[in-house]
Structures are given as structure tokens and as C-alpha cells.
Protein backbone atom coordinates (compact mmCIF):
# COMPACT_ATOMS: atom_id res chain seq x y z
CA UNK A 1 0.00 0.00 0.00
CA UNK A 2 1.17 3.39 -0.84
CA UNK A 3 2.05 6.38 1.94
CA UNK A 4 -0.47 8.98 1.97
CA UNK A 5 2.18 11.36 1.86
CA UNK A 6 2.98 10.17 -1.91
CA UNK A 7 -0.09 11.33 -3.12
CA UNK A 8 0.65 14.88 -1.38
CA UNK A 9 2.53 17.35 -4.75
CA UNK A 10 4.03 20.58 -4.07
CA UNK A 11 2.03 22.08 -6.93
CA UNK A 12 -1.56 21.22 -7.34
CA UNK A 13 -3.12 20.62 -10.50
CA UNK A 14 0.78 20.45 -11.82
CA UNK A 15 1.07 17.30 -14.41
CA UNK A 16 4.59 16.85 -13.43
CA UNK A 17 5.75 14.01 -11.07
CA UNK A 18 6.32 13.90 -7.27
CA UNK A 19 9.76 13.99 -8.39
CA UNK A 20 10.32 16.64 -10.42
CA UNK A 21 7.87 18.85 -8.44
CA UNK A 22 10.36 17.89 -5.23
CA UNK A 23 13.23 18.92 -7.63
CA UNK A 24 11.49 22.37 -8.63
CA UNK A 25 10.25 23.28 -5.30
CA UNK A 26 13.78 23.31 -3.60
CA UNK A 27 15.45 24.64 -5.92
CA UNK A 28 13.03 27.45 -5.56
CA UNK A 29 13.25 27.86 -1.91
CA UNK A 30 17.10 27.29 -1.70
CA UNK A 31 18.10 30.85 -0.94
CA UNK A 32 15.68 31.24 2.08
CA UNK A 33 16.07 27.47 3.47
CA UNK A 34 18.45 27.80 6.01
CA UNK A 35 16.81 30.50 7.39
CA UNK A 36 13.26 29.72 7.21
CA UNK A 37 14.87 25.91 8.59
CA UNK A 38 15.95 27.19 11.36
CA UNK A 39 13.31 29.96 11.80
CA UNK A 40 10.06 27.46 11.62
CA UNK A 41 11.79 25.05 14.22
CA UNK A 42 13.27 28.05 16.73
CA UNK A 43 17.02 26.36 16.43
CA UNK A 44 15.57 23.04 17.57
CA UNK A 45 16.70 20.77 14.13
CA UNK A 46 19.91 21.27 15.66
CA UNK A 47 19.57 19.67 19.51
CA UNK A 48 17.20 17.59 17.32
CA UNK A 49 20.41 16.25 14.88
CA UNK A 50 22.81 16.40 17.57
CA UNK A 51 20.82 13.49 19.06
CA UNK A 52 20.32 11.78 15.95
CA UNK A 53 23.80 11.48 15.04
CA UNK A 54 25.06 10.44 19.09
CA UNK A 55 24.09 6.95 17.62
CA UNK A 56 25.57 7.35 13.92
CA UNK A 57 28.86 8.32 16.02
CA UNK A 58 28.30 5.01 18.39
CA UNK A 59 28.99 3.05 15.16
CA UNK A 60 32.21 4.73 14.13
CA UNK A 61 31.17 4.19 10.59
CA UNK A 62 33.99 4.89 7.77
CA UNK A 63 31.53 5.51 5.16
CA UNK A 64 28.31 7.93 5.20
CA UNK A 65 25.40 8.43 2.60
CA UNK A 66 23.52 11.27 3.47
CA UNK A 67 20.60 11.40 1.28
CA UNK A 68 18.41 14.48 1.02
CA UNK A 69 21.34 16.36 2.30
CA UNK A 70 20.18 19.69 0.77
CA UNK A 71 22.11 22.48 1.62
CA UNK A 72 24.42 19.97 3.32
CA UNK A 73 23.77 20.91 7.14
CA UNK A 74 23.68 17.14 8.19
CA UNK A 75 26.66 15.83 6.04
CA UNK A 76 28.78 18.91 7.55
CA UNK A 77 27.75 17.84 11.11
CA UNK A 78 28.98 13.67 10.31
CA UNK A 79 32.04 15.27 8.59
CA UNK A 80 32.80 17.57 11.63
CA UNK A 81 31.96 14.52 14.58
CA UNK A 82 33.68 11.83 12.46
CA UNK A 83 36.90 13.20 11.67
CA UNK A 84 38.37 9.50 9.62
CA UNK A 85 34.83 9.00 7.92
CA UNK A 86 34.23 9.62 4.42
CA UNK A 87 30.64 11.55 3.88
CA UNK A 88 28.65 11.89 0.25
CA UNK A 89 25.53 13.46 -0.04
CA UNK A 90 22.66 13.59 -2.84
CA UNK A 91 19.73 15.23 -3.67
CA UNK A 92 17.39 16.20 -6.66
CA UNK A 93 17.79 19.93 -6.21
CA UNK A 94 20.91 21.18 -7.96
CA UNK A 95 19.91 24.68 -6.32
CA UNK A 96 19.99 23.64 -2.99
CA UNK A 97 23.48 21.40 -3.75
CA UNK A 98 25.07 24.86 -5.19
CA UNK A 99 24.44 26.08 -1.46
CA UNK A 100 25.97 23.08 0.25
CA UNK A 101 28.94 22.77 -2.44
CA UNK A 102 29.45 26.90 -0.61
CA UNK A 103 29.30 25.78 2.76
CA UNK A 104 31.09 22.82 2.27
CA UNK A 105 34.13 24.90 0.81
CA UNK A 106 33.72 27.49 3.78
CA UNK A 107 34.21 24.55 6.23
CA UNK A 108 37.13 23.06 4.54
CA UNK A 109 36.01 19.92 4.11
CA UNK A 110 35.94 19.00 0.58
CA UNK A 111 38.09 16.70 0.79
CA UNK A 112 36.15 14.36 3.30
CA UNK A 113 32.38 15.57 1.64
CA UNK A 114 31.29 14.32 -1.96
CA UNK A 115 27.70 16.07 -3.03
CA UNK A 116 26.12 15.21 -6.24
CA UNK A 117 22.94 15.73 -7.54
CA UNK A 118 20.99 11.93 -7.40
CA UNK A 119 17.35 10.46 -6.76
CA UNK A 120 17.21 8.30 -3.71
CA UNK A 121 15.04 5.51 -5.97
CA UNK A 122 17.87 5.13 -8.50
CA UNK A 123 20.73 5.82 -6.20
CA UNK A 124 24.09 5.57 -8.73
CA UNK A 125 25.94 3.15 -5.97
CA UNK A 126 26.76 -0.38 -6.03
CA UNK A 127 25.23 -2.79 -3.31
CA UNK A 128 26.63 -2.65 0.48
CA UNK A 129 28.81 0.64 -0.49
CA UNK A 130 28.31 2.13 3.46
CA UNK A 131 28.13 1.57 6.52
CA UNK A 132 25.86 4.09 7.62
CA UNK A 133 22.75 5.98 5.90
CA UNK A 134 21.28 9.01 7.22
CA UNK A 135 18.24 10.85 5.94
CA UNK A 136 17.19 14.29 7.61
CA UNK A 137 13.21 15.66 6.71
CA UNK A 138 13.36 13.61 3.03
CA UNK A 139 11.54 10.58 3.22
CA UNK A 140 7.99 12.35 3.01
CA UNK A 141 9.19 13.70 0.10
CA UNK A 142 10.29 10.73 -1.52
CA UNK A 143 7.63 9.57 -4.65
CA UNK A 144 7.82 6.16 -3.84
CA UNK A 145 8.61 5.53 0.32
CA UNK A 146 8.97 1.94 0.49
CA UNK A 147 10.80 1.87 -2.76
CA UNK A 148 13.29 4.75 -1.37
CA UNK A 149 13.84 2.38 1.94
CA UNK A 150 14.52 -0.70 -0.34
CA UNK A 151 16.86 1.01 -2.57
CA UNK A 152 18.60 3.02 0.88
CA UNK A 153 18.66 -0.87 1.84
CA UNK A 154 20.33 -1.92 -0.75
CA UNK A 155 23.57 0.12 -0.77
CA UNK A 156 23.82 -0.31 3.00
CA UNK A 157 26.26 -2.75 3.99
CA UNK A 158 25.01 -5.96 6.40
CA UNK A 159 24.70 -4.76 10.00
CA UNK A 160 25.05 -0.78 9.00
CA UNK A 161 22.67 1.37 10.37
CA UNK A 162 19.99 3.77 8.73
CA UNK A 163 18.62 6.91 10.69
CA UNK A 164 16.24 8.90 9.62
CA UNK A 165 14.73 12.19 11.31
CA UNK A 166 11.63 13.32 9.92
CA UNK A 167 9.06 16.04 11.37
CA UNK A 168 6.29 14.59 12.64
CA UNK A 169 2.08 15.27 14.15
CA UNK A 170 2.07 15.21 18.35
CA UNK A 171 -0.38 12.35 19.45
CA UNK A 172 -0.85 14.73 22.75
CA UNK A 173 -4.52 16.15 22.12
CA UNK A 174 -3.37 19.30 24.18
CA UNK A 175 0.04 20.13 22.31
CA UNK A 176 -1.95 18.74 18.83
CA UNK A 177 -4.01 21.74 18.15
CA UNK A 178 -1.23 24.64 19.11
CA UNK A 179 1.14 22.47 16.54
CA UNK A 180 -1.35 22.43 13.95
CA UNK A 181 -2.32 26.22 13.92
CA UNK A 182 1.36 27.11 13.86
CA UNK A 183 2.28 24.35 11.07
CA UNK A 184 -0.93 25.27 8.76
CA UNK A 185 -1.18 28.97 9.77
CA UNK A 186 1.75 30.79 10.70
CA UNK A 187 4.37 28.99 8.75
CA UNK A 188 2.57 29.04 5.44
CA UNK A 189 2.50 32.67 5.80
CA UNK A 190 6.30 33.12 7.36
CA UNK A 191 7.01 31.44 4.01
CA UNK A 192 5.63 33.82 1.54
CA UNK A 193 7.06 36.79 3.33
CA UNK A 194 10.37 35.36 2.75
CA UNK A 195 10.08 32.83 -0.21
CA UNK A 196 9.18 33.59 -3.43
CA UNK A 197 7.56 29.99 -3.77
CA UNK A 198 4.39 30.67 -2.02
CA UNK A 199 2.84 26.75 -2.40
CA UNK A 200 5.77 25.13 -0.69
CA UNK A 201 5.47 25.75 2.88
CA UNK A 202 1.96 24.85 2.43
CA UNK A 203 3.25 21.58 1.25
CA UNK A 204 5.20 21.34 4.10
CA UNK A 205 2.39 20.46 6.86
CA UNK A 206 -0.02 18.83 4.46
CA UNK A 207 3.22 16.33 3.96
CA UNK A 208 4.09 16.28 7.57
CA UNK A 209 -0.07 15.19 8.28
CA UNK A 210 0.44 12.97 5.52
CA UNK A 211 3.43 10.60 6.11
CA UNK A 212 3.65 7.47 8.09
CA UNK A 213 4.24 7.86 11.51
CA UNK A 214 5.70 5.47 14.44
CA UNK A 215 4.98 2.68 13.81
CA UNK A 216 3.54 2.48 10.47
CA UNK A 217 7.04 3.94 9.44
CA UNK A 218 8.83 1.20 11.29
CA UNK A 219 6.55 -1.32 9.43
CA UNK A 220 7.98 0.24 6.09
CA UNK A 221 11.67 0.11 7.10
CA UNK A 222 10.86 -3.87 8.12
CA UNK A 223 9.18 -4.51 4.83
CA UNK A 224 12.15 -2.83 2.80
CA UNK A 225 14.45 -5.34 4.92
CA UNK A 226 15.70 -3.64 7.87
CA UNK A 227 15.17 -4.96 11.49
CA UNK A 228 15.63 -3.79 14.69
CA UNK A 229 14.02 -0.89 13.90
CA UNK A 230 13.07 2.36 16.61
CA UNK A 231 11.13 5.31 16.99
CA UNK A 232 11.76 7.94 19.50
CA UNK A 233 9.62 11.20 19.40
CA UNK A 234 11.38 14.35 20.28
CA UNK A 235 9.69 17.71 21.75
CA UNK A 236 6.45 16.71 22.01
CA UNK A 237 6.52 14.44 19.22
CA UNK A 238 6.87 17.03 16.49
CA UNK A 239 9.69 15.44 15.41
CA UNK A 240 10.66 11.59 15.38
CA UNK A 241 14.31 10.15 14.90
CA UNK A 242 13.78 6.41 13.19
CA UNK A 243 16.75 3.49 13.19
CA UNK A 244 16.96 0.61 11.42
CA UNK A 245 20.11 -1.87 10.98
CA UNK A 246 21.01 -4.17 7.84
């Protein structure tokens, strides 16, 4: 069965593919992410990676696919905590890789980050090519979820570890209806002050209701072939770190 969140499109009524409306959108909104990341969350994606990647650090992993990496905030972070491992990055959106490729040079770590532009369904790698695979706020983009886990699955080697963070709807009915007037109200209209896409940060709630949560997004990661799989909700619940191992 498909994810709801595949039949949410950043553009309605466009003919164009998840895909390729993914691809549009962010290179649209490139310029303003950062900000507007950091702005919509009040600096929390960062306590919010920090934890993610404690356990990608635990593993000591010499190789690192981040996928989504956009502007390249999370493969930065693995670069910067794993100092031996070796970190490459994709994503559709060539804009939002032109970013990264900036910051990545400002860091001085080109030599230890590889970005190119890739889809996570067709990933150009050969089977069991790392040992670890993050994934930070992409999988309810992705066209096809299952199919993105199986592939992700694929090009992780046995026993390597797959971590995905990935906003999420508090199950609290008291926190619930603050989080969705702020998601469907004041963020769709933070976004067109600053954004000159004015459709995507309505996408990004209607995605957020849309995609599988606990565990029905375990049950995916299981299905694609991973096991021991987690969920831990963070702040509130409004955004959920998931594991699963090879």
C-alpha cells in the first residue's frame, strides 16, 4: 500500500511528477532554506540532529550516505563529529546542492564531503557501499517511500545502520491543536514573506499530516528489509528520529 504522503505534490493541478515537483520546489526555496529551517523550528533541528547522530557516532562508521542532504547541514555535522569517515551526499535539487557545495568549501572539508545531484530511488551506488545511511526531513518527500527504503537498503552494507529524522504530528490532544495552527497557519504565511515559492510551505504540513508515523514507518523500514528498527519522538513528538540496521 502506498504512503499517503505520496499522493501529497508541491504544486496542485501540476502534471509533473512527485519527483520533479520535489526537484522544482527546492530549488526554488534554496536561498531562504536555512533560514526559514531554522526559523520554523526556533534552532531546535539542531539539539534535534545532535541526538540523531550520538548513535551514527556510536557506530564509528567509515563511510556515510547522506541522502536528502540539501544544503548539506547534516553531512557537515557527520564530517565535523567523524573526523576519519568519508561523507557523500545527494539530492534532486541542484539549487539547494550549489548552497551546500558553498558551505562545504567554507568549512574546509571537501576533501572528506562528496555532493552530487541523485534520486534516492535510483541511487548511482553499487550494493553494500556504506556503513551508515542518514536521511534528515526527506523521506515524506520521496515519490515512492517503500521503494526509497529498499533502494537506501540496498547500498547499505550488512549490519550498517539507517537513521532517519523526519518532522512529525504530536499524538498529545493538548500540544496537537497549538502544533497544527502554527504548522498550517503561521508557517505558510512566514514562508511567503520570505520565499518567493508561495505553495511550498503549504506543502510542508499537508506532507508532515500525511506521512507514516511510528509505527507504520517502522513497518515500512521492516518490509524494505531492515530490522531492529526504533522510533523515538522528540519535543512533544513534532519530530521523530527512526533506526533501522542491515
Amino acid at each position: 500500500m502506498a504512503d499517503a504522503a505520496e499522493r501529497i505534490n508541491p504544486y496542485n493541478g501540476d502534471n509533473r511528477d512527485k519527483t520533479s515537483q520535489v526537484e522544482a520546489m527546492f530549488d526554488s526555496i534554496a536561498p531562504a532554506y536555512d533560514f526559514m529551517n531554522s526559523a520554523m523550528s526556533f534552532g531546535l533541528h539542531r539539539r534535534w540532529l545532535r541526538k540523531a547522530l550520538k548513535g551514527v557516532g556510536e557506530a564509528a562508521p567509515a563511510t556515510v550516505l547522506d541522502v536528502a542532504t540539501g544544503t548539506a547541514d547534516v553531512a557537515i555535522a557527520i564530517a565535523r563529529k567523524l573526523p576519519e569517515a568519508s561523507v557523500t551526499g545527494i539530492d534532486l535539487s541542484e539549487g539547494m546542492l550549489e548552497v551546500g557545495r558553498r558551505k562545504v568549501s567554507k568549512a574546509g572539508l571537501e576533501s572528506r564531503i562528496t555532493l552530487q545531484q541523485a534520486d534516492c530511488l535510483h541511487l548511482p551506488f553499487a550494493d553494500e557501499s556504506f556503513d551508515c545511511i542518514t536521511v534528515a526531513y526527506g523521506v515524506r518527500n520521496f515519490e515512492h517511500l517503500l521503494e526509497g527504503y529498499k533502494e537506501m537498503q540496498r547500498v547499505l552494507r550488512k549490519g550498517g545502520k539507517l537513521t532517519v529524522i523526519e518532522l512529525s504530528t504530536p499524538r498529545s490532544a493538548f500540544v496537537r491543536p497549538f502544533y497544527k495552527f502554527y504548522t498550517r497557519c503561521i508557517i505558510p504565511v512566514a514562508g511567503r514573506l520570505v520565499s518567493k515559492d508561495v505553495r511550498a510551505y503549504s506543502y510542508l504540513p499537508e506532507s508532515i499530516a500525511a506521512v507514516a508515523q511510528g509505527e507504520a514507518m517502522t513497518a515500512l523500514m521492516e518490509q524494505a528489509g531492515l530490522r531492529d528498527t526504533t522510533f523515538n519522538p522528540l519535543t512533544f513528538g513534532v519530530c521523530t528520529i527512526y533506526t533501522g540496521v542491515k
